[in-house]
Protein backbone atom coordinates (compact mmCIF):
# COMPACT_ATOMS: atom_id res chain seq x y z
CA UNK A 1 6.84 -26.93 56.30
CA UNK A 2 7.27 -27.30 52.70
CA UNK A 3 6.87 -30.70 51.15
CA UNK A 4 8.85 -32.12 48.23
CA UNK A 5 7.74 -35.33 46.42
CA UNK A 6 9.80 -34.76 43.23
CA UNK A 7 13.41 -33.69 42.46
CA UNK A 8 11.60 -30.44 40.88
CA UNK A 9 10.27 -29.70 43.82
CA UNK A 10 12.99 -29.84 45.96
CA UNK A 11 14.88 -27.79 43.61
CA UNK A 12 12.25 -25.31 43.46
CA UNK A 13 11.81 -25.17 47.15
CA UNK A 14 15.56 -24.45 47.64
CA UNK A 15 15.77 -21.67 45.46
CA UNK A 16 14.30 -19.44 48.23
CA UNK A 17 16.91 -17.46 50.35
CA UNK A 18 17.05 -20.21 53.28
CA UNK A 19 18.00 -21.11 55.52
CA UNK A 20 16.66 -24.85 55.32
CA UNK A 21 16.24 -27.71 57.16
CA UNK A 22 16.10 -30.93 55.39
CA UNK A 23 14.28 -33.42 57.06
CA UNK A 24 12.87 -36.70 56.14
CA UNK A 25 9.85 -39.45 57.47
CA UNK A 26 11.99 -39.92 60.49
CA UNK A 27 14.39 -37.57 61.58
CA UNK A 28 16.23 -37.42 64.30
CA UNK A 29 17.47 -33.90 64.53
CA UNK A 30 14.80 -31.00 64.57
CA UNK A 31 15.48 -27.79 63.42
CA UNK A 32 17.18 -24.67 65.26
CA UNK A 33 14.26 -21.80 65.46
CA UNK A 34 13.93 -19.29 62.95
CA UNK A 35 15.27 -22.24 60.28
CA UNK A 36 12.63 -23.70 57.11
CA UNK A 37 12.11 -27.30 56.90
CA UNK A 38 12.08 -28.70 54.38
CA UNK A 39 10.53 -32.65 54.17
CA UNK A 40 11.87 -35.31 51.50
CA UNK A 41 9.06 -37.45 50.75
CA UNK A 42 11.14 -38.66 47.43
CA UNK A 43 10.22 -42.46 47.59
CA UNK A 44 9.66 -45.34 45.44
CA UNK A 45 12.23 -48.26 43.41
CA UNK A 46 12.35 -46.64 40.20
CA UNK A 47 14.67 -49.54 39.16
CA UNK A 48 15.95 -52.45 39.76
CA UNK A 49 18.08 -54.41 37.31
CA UNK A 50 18.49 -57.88 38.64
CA UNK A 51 21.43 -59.17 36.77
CA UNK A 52 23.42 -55.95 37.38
CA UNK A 53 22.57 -56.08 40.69
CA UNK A 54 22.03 -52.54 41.29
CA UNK A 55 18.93 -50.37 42.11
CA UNK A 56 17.66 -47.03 42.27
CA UNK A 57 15.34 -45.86 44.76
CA UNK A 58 13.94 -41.91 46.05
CA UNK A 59 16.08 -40.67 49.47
CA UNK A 60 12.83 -40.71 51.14
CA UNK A 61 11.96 -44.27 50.55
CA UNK A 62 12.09 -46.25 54.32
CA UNK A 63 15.00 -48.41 54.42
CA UNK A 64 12.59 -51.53 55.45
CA UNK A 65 10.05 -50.52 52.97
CA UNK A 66 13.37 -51.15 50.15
CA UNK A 67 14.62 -54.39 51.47
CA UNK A 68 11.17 -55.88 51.74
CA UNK A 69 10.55 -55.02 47.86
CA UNK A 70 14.21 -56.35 46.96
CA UNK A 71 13.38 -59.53 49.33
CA UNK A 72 10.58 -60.22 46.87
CA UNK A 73 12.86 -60.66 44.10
CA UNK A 74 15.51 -62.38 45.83
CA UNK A 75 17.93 -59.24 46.56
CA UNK A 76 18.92 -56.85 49.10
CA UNK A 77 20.81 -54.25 50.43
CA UNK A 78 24.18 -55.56 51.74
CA UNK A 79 23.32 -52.94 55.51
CA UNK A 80 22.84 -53.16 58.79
CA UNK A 81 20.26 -50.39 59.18
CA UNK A 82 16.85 -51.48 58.86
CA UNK A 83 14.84 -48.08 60.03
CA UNK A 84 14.36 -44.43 58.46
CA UNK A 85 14.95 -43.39 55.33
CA UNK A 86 17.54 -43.84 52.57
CA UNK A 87 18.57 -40.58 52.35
CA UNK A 88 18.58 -39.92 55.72
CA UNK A 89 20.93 -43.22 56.42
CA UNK A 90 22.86 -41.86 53.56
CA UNK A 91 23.78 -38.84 54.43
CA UNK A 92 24.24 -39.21 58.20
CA UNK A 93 26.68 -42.67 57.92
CA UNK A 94 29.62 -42.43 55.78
CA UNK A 95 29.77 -46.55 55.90
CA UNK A 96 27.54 -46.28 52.54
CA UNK A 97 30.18 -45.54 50.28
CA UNK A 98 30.86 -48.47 49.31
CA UNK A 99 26.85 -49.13 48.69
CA UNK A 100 26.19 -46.28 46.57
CA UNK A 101 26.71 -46.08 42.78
CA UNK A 102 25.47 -42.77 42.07
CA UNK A 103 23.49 -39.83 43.76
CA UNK A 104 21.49 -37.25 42.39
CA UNK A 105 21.64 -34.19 45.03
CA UNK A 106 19.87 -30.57 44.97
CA UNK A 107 22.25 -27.82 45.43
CA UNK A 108 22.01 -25.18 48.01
CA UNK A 109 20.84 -22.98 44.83
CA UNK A 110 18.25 -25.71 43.50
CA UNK A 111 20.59 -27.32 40.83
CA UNK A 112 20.05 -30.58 40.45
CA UNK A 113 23.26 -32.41 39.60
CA UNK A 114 24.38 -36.31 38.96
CA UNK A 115 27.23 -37.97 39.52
CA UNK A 116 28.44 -41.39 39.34
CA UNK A 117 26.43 -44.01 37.84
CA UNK A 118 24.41 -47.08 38.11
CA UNK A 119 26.38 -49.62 37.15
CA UNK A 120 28.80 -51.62 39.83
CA UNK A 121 32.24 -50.86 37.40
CA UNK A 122 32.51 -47.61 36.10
CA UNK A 123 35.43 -45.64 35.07
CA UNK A 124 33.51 -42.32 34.04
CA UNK A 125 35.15 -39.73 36.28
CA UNK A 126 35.63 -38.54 39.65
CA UNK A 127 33.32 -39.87 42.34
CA UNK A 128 31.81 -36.59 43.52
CA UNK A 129 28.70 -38.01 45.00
CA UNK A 130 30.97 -40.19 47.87
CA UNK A 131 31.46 -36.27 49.08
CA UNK A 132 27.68 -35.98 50.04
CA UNK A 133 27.36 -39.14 51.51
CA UNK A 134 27.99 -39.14 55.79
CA UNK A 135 27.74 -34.75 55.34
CA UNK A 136 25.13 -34.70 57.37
CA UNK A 137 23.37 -32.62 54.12
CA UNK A 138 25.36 -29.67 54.80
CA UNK A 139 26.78 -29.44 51.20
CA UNK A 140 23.39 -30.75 48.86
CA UNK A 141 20.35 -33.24 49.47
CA UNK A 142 20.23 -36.14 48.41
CA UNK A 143 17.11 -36.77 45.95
CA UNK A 144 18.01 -40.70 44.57
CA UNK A 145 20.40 -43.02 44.89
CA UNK A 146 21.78 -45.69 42.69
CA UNK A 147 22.68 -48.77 45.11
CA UNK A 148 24.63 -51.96 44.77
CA UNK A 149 22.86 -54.88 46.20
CA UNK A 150 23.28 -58.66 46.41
CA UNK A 151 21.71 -61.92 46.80
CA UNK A 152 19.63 -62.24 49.45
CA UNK A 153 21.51 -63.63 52.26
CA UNK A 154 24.65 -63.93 50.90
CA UNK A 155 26.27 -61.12 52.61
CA UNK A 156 25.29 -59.44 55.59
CA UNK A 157 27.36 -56.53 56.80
CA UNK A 158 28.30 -56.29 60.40
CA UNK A 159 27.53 -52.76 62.33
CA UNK A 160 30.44 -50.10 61.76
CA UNK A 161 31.70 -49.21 64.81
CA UNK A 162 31.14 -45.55 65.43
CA UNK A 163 34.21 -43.45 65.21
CA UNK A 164 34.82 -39.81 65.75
CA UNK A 165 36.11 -37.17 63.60
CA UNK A 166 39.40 -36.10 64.35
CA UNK A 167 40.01 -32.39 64.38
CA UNK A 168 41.48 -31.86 60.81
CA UNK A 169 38.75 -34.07 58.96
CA UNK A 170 36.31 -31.69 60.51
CA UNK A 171 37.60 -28.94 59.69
CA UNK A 172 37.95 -30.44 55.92
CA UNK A 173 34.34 -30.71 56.31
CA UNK A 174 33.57 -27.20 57.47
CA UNK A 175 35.70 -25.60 54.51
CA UNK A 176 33.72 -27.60 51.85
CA UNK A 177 30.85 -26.48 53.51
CA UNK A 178 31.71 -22.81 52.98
CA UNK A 179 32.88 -23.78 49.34
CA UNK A 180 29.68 -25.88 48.23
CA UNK A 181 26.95 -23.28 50.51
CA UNK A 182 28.53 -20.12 51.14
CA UNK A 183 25.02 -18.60 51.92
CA UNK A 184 24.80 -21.16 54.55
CA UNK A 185 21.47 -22.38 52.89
CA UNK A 186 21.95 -26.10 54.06
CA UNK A 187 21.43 -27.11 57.63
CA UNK A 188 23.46 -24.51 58.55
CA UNK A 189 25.52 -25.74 62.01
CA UNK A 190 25.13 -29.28 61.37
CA UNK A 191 28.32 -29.49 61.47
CA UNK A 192 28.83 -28.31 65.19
CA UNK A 193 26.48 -31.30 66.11
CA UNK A 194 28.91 -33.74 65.08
């Protein structure tokens, strides 16, 4: 299993021929046989800008680990998941969009690309990175993420109920997926899991 501490790394670990498994601290789902995984260890608050309220933190940072380090300073993550990893909430729970500034992902190729940003209003373009976010990482993995918080305490959201695809968002998803990893790279049949 390959390890990737950096957004380097991951890129250069993707640039193989595949097919990869990305998996964090926690995961749920294991790989099928004959796939690479491929752990995101990505972790740490590389910022946190109080007044803005907004921080960014490594995919592979625990979710607990996060809010105790905002709680310290009085903030937190406005979410009602409180184990694994970031990235791994992330990209398995599309209830985040409205949490997440900005991504950084790794392409299936190992390009590293950015989109949105990390401040709360921003009119700088399409929001490209709310694509990856509930994909299960079949399109990209997620290396950081730029996150909205709040005041500690001040608002507390309630658990999403879970809801099912319907038949024609799925398929939605399974196009991109051919668009964004035509190789199949990514967690290739993800998708037929959900």
């Amino acid at each position: 299993m390959v390890t990737a501490k950096t957004t380097l790394q991951l890129s250069e670990a993707l640039e193989g021929d595949g097919p990869y498994w990305i998996v964090g601290s926690e995961s749920r789902l294991s790989p099928p046989a004959g796939v690479s995984p491929i752990r995101v260890e990505i972790s740490g608050l590389s910022m946190i800008s109080a007044p803005d309220l907004v921080c960014v933190a490594g995919a592979g940072t625990p979710i607990a680990e996060l809010q105790a380090e905002l709680a310290a300073i009085g903030l937190e993550i406005s979410c009602w998941e409180s184990s694994g990893t970031l990235g791994g909430a992330i990209s398995t729970n599309g209830e985040w969009r409205n949490l997440v500034l900005g991504l950084t992902i790794v392409q299936a190729d190992g390009t590293i690309a950015k989109s949105g940003s990390r401040v709360v209003k921003s009119v700088a373009g399409y929001d490209a990175h709310k694509l990856y976010i509930g994909s299960y990482g079949a399109f990209g993995v997620i290396a950081e993420v730029a996150l909205r918080v709040t005041a500690l305490g001040s608002m507390r959201a309630a658990e999403p109920k879970k809801t099912d695809l319907n038949k024609a968002e799925l398929m939605l998803l399974k196009n991109a997926k051919e668009i964004l990893d035509p190789k199949g790279k990514l967690n290739p049949g993800v998708l037929d899991l959900i």
